[in-house]
N, C-alpha and C. Protein backbone atom coordinates (compact mmCIF):
# COMPACT_ATOMS: atom_id res chain seq x y z
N UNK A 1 148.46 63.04 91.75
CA UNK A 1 147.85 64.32 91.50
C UNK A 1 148.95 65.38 91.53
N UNK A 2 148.97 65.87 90.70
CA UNK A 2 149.94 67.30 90.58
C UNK A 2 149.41 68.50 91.62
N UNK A 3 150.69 69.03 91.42
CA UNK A 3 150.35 70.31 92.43
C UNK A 3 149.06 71.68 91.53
N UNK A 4 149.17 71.32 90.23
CA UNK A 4 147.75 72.34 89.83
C UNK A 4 146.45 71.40 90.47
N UNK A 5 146.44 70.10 90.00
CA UNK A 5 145.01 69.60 90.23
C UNK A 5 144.86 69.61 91.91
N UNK A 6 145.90 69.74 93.08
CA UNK A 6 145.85 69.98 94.28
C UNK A 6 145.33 71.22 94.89
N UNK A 7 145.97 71.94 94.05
CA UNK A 7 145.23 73.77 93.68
C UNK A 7 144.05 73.90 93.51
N UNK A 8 143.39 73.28 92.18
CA UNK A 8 142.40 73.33 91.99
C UNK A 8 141.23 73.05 93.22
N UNK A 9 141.18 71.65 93.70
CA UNK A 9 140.57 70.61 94.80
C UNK A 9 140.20 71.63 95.93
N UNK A 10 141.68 72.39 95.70
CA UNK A 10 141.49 72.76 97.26
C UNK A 10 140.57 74.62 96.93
N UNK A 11 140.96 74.98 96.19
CA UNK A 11 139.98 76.10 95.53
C UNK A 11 138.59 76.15 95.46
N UNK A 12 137.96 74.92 94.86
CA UNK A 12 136.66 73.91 94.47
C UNK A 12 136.25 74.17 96.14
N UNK A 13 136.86 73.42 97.30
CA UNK A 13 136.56 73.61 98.54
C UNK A 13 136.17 74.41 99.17
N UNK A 14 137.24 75.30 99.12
CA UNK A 14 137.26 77.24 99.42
C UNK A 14 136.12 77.78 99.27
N UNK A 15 135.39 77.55 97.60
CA UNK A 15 134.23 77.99 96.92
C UNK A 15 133.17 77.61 97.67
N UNK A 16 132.98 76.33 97.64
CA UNK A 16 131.78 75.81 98.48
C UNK A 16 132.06 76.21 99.82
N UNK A 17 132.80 76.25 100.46
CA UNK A 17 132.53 76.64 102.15
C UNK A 17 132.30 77.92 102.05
N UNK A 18 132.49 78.80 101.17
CA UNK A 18 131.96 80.32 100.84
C UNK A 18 130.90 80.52 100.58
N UNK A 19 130.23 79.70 99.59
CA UNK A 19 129.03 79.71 98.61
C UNK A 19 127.95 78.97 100.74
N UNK A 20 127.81 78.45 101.05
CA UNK A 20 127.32 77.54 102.69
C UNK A 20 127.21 78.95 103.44
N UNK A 21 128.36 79.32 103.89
CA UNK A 21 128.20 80.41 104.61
C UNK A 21 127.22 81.99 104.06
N UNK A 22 127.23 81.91 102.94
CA UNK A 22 126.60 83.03 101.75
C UNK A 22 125.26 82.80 102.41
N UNK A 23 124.69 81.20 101.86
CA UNK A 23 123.37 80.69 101.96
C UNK A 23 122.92 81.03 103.49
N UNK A 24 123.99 80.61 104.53
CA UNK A 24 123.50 80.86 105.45
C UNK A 24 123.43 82.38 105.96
N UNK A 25 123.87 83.28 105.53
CA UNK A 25 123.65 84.83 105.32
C UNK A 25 122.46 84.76 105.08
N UNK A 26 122.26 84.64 103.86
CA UNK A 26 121.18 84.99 103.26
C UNK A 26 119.98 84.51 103.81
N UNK A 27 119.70 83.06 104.17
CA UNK A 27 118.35 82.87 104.81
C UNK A 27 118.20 83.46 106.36
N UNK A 28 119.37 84.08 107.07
CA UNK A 28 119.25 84.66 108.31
C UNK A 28 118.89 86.10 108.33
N UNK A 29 119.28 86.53 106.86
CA UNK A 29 118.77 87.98 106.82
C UNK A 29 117.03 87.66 106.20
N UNK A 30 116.72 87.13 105.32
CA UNK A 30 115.69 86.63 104.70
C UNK A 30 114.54 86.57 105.94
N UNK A 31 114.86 85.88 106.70
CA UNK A 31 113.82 85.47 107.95
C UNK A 31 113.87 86.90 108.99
N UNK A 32 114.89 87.63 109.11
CA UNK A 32 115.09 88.91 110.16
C UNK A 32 114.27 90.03 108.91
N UNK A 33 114.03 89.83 107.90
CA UNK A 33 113.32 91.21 107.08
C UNK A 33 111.69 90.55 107.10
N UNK A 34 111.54 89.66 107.20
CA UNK A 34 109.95 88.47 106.57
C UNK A 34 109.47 88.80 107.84
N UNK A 35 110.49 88.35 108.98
CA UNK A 35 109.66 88.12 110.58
C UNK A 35 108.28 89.50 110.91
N UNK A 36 108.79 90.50 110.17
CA UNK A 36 106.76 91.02 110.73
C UNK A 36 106.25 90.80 109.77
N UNK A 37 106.40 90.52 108.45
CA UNK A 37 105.42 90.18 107.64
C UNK A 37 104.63 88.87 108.21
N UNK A 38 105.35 88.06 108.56
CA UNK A 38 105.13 86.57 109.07
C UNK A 38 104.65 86.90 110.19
N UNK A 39 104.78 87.59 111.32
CA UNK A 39 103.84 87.38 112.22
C UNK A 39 102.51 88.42 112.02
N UNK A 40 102.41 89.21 110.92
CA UNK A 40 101.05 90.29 111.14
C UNK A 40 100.34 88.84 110.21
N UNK A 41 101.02 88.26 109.59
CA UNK A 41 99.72 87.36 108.67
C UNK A 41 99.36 86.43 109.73
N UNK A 42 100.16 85.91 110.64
CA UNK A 42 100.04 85.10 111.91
C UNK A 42 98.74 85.62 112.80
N UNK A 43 98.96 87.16 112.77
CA UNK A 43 97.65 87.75 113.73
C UNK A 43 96.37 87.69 112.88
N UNK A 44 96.45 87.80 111.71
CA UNK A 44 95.76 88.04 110.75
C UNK A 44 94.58 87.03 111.02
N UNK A 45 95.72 85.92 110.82
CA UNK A 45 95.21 84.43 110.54
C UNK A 45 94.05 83.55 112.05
N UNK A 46 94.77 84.33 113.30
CA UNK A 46 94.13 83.98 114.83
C UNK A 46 92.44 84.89 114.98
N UNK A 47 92.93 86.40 113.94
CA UNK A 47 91.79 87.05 114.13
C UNK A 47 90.61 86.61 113.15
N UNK A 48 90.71 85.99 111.94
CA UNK A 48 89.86 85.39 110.79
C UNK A 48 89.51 84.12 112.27
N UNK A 49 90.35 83.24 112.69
CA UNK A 49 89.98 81.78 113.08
C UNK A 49 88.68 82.80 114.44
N UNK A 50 88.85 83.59 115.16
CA UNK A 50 88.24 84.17 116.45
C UNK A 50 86.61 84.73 115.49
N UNK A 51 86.73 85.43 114.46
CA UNK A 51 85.70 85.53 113.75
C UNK A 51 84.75 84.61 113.55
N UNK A 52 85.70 83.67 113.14
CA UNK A 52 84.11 82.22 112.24
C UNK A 52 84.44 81.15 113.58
N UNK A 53 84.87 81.38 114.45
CA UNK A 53 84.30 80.94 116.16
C UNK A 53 83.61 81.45 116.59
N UNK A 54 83.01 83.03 116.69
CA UNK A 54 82.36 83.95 116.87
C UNK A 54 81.43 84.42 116.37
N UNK A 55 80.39 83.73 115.53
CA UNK A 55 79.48 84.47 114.54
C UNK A 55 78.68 85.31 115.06
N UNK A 56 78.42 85.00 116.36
CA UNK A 56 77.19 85.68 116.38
C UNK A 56 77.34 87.05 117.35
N UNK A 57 78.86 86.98 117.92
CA UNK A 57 79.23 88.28 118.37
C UNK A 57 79.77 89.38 116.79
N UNK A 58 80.63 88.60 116.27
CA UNK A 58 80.91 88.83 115.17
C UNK A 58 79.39 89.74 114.28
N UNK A 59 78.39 89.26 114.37
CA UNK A 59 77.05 89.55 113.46
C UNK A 59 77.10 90.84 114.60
N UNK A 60 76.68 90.83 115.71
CA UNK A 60 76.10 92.02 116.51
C UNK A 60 77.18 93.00 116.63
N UNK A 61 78.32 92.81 116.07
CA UNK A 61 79.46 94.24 116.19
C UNK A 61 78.82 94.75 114.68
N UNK A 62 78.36 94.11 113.70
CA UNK A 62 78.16 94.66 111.90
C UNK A 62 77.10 95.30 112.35
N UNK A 63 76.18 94.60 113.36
CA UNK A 63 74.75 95.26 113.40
C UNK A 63 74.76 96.82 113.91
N UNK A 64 75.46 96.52 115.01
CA UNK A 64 75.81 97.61 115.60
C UNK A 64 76.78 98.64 115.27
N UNK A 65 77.55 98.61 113.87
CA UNK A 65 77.98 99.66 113.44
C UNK A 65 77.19 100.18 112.13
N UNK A 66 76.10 99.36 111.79
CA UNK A 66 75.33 99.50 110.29
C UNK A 66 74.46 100.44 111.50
N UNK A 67 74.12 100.53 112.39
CA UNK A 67 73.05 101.35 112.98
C UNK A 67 73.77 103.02 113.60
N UNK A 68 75.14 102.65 113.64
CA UNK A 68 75.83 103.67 113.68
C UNK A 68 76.45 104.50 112.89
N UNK A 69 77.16 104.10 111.93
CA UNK A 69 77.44 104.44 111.04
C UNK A 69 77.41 103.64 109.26
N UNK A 70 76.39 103.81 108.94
CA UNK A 70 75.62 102.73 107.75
C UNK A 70 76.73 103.33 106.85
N UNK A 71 76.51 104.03 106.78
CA UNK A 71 77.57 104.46 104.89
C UNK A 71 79.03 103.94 105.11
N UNK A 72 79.75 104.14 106.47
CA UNK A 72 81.25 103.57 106.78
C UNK A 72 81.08 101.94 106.33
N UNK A 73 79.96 101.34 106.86
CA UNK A 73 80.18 100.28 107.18
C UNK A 73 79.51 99.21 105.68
N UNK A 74 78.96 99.97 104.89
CA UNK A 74 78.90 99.31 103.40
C UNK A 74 80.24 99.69 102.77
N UNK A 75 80.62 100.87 102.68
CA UNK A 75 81.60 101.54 102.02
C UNK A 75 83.29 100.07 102.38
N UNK A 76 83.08 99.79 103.86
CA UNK A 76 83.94 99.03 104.18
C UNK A 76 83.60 97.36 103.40
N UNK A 77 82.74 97.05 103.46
CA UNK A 77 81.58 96.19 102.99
C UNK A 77 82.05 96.06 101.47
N UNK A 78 82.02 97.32 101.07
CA UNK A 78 82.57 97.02 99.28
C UNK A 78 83.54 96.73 98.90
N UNK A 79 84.55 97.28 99.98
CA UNK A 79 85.66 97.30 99.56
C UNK A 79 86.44 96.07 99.79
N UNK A 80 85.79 94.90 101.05
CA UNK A 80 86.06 93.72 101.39
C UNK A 80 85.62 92.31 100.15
N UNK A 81 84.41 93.00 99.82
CA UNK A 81 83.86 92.39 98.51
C UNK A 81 84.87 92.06 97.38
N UNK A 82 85.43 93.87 96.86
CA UNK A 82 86.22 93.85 95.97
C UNK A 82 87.79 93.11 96.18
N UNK A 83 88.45 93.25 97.78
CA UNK A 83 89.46 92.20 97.68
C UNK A 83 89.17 90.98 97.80
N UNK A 84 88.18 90.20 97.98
CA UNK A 84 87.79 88.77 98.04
C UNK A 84 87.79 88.66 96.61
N UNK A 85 86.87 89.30 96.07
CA UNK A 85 87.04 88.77 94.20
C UNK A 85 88.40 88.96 93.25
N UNK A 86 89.15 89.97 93.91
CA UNK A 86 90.44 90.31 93.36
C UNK A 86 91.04 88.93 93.49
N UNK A 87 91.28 88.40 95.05
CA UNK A 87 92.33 87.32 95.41
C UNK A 87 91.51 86.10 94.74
N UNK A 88 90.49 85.78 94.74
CA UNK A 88 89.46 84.97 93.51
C UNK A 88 90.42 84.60 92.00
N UNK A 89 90.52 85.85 91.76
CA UNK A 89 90.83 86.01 90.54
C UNK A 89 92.51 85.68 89.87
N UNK A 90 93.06 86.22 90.91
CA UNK A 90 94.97 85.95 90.97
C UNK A 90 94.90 84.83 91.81
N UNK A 91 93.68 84.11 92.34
CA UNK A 91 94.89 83.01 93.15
C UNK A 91 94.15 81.33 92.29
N UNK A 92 93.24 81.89 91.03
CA UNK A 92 93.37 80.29 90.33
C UNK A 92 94.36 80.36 89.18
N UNK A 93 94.62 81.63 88.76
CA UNK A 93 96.16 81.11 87.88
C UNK A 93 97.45 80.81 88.14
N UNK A 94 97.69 81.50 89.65
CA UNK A 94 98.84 81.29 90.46
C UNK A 94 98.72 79.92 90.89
N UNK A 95 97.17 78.86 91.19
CA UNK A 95 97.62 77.58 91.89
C UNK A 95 98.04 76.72 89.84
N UNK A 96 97.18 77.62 89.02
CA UNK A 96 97.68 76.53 87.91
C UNK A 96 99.33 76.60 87.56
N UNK A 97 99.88 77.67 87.87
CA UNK A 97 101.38 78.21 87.39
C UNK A 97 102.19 77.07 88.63
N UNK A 98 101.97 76.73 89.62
CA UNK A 98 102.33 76.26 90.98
C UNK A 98 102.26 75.03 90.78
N UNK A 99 100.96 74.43 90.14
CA UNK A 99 100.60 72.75 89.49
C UNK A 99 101.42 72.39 88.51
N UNK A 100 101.81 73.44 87.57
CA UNK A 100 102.74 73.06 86.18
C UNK A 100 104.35 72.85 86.64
């Protein structure tokens, strides 16, 4: 091997132990910017599971704010409606784009 193709080898090397350390930048910043997104969907996710464990406390907090405040609590009501059918709607072309 000549002293260019020794050059080269050892350049090729250089690159990749640069390009490793990059990656590892990048997924350490990646996870330090995500980490509250990732844990509010985490709370998100404990408070949905405490709900449909809970129905029937769950039912008497709706009851008891439809008797308190009825218009807040449809108005909230619609608007839960409308993101359930929204995510309905974007999440069967996103699983077909995901299948392909």
């Amino acid at each position: 091997m000549n002293r260019r193709d020794a050059e080269l080898v050892m350049r090729k090397r250089l690159l990749r132990a640069q390009s490793a350390l990059l990656r590892h930048q990048f997924v350490g910043e990646w996870h330090q910017t995500t980490a509250p997104l990732v844990q509010a969907s985490h709370r998100l996710g404990q408070g949905a599971h405490w709900v449909r464990a809970h129905p029937v406390c769950t039912a008497a907090a709706i009851v008891a704010l439809l008797a308190w405040q009825p218009a807040a609590v449809l108005g909230l009501a619609r608007r839960g409606l409308w993101l359930w059918q929204t995510w309905q709607r974007v999440r069967a072309p996103a699983r077909r784009l995901s299948a392909s």
